[in-house]
C-alpha atoms as a PDB file:
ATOM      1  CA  UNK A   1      -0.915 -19.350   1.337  1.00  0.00           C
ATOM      2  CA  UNK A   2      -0.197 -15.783  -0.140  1.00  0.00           C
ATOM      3  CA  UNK A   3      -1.379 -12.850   0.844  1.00  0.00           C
ATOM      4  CA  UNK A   4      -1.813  -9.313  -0.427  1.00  0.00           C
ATOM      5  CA  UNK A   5      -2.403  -5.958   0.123  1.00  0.00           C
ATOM      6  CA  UNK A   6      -3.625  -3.689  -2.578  1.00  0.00           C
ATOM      7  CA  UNK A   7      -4.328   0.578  -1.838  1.00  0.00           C
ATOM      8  CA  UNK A   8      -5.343   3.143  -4.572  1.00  0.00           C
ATOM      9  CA  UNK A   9      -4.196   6.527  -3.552  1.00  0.00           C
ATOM     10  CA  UNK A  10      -4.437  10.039  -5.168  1.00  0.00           C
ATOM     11  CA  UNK A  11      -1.453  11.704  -4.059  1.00  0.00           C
ATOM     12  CA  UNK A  12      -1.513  15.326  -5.341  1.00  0.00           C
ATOM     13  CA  UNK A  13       1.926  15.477  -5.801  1.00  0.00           C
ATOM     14  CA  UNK A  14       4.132  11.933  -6.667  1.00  0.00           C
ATOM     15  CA  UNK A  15       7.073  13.539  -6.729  1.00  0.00           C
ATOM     16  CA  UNK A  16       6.824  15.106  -2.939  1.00  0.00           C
ATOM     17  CA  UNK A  17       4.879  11.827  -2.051  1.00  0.00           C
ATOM     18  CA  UNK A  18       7.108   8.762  -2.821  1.00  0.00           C
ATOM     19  CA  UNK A  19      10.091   9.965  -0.788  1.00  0.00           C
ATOM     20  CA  UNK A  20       7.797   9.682   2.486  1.00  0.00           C
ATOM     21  CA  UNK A  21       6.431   6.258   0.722  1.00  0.00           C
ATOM     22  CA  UNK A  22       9.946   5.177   0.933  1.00  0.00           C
ATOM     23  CA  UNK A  23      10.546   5.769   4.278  1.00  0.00           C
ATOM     24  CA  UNK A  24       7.720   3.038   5.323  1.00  0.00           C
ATOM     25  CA  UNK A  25       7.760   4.558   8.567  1.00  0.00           C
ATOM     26  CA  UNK A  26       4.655   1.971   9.419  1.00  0.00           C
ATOM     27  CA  UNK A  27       6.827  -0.361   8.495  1.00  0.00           C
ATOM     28  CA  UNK A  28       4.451  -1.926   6.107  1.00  0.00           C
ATOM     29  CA  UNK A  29       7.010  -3.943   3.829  1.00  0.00           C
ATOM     30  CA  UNK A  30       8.958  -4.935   6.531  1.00  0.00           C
ATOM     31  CA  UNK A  31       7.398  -8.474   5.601  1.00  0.00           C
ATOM     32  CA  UNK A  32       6.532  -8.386   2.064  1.00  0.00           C
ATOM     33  CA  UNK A  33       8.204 -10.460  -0.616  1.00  0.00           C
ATOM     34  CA  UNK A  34       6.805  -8.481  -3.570  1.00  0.00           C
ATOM     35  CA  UNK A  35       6.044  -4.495  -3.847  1.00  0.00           C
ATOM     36  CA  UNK A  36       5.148  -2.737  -6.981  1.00  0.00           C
ATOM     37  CA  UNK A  37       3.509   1.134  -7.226  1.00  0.00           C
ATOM     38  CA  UNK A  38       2.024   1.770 -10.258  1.00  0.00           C
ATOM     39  CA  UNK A  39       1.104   5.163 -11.881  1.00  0.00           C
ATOM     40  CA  UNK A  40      -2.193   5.706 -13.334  1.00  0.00           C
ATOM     41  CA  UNK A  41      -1.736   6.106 -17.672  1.00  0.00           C
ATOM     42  CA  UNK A  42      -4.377   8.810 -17.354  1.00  0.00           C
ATOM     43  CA  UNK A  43      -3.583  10.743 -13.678  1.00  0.00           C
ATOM     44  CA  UNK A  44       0.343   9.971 -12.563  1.00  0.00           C
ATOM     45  CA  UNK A  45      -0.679  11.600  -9.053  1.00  0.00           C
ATOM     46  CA  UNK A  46      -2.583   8.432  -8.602  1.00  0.00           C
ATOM     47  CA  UNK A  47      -0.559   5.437  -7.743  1.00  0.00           C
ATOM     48  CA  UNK A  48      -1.453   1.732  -6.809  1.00  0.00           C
ATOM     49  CA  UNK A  49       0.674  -0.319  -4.521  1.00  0.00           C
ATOM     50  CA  UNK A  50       0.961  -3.795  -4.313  1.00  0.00           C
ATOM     51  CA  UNK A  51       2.138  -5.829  -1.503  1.00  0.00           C
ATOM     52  CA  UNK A  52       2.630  -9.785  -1.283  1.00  0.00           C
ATOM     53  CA  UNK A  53       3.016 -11.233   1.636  1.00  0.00           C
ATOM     54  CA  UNK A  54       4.135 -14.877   2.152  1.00  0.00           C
ATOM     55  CA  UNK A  55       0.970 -15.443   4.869  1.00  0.00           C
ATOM     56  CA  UNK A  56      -2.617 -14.170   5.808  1.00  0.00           C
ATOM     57  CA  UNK A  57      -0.741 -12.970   9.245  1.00  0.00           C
ATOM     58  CA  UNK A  58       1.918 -11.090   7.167  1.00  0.00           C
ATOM     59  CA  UNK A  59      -0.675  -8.797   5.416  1.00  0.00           C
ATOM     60  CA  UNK A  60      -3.214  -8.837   8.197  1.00  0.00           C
ATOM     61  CA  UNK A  61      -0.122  -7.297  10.609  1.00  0.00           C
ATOM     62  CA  UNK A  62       0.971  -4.858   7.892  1.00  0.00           C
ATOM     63  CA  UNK A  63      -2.423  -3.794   6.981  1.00  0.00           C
ATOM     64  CA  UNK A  64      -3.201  -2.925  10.968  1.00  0.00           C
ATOM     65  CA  UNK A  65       0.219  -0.722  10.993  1.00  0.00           C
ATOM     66  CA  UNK A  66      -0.277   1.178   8.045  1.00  0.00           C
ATOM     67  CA  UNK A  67      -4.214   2.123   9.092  1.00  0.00           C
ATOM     68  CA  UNK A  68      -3.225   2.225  13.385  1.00  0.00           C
ATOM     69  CA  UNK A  69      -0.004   4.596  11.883  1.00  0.00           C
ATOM     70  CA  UNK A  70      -2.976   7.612  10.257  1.00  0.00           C
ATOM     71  CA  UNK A  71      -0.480   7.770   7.265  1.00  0.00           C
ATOM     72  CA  UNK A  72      -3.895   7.411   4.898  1.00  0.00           C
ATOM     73  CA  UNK A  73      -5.495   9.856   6.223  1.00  0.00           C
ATOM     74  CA  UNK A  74      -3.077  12.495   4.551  1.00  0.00           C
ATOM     75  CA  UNK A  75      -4.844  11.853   1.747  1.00  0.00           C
ATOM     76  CA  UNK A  76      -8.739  12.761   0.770  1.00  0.00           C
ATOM     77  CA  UNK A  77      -8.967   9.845  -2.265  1.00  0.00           C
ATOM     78  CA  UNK A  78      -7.690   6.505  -0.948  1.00  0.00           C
ATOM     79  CA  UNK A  79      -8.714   2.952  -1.419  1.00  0.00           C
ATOM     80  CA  UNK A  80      -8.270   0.060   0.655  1.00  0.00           C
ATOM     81  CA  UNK A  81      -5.593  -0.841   2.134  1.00  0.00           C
ATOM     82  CA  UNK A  82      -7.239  -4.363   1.124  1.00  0.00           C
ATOM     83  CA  UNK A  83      -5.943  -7.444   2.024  1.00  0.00           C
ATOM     84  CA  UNK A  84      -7.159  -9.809  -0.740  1.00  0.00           C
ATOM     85  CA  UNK A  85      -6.313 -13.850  -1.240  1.00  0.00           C
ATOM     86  CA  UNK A  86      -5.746 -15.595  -4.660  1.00  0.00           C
ATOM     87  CA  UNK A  87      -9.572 -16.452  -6.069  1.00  0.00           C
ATOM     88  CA  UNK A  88      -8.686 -19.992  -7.027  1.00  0.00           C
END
C-alpha cells in the first residue's frame, strides 16, 4: 500500500532554500518513488512537497529522519511533515 508524506513550508527565500532542499541531507527521498514541490500562486516563498513512498515503513522511516535531522526547525511556518494513506 502507498504511502505519503506531505509538508507546507514558508521558506523566506526559495531561491536560497531549494539548493539545501536538494541536498536531502536527511536523506528523506532516498526511498520515494514520486516527489513534487509546489509553489504557492499567491506567496512563491511557500512551497509544498510531496513524497510517495511505495510502503507505510518507507514514509514512516523518512518522516522520523527529516524531524530527528532539526532541518524544520529552520523555519517559523511549517506544516506536517504528514504521513497520510489513500482515503479509499
Amino acid at each position: 500500500m502507498a504511502a505519503f508524506i506531505i509538508t507546507r513550508i514558508q521558506t523566506g527565500d526559495y531561491d536560497a532554500w531549494r539548493p539545501m532542499f536538494d541536498q536531502d541531507r536527511p536523506r528523506t527521498r532516498e526511498k520515494a518513488l514520486v516527489q513534487r514541490v509546489l509553489r504557492s500562486v499567491d506567496d512563491p516563498n511557500e512551497v509544498f512537497i510531496y513524497l510517495e513512498y511505495e510502503s507505510l515503513e518507507d514514509a514512516n522511516e523518512a518522516r522520523g529522519r527529516l524531524v530527528g535531522s532539526g532541518v524544520l526547525r529552520r523555519f517559523e511556518d511549517t506544516h506536517g511533515p504528514n504521513v497520510l494513506l489513500d482515503a479509499d
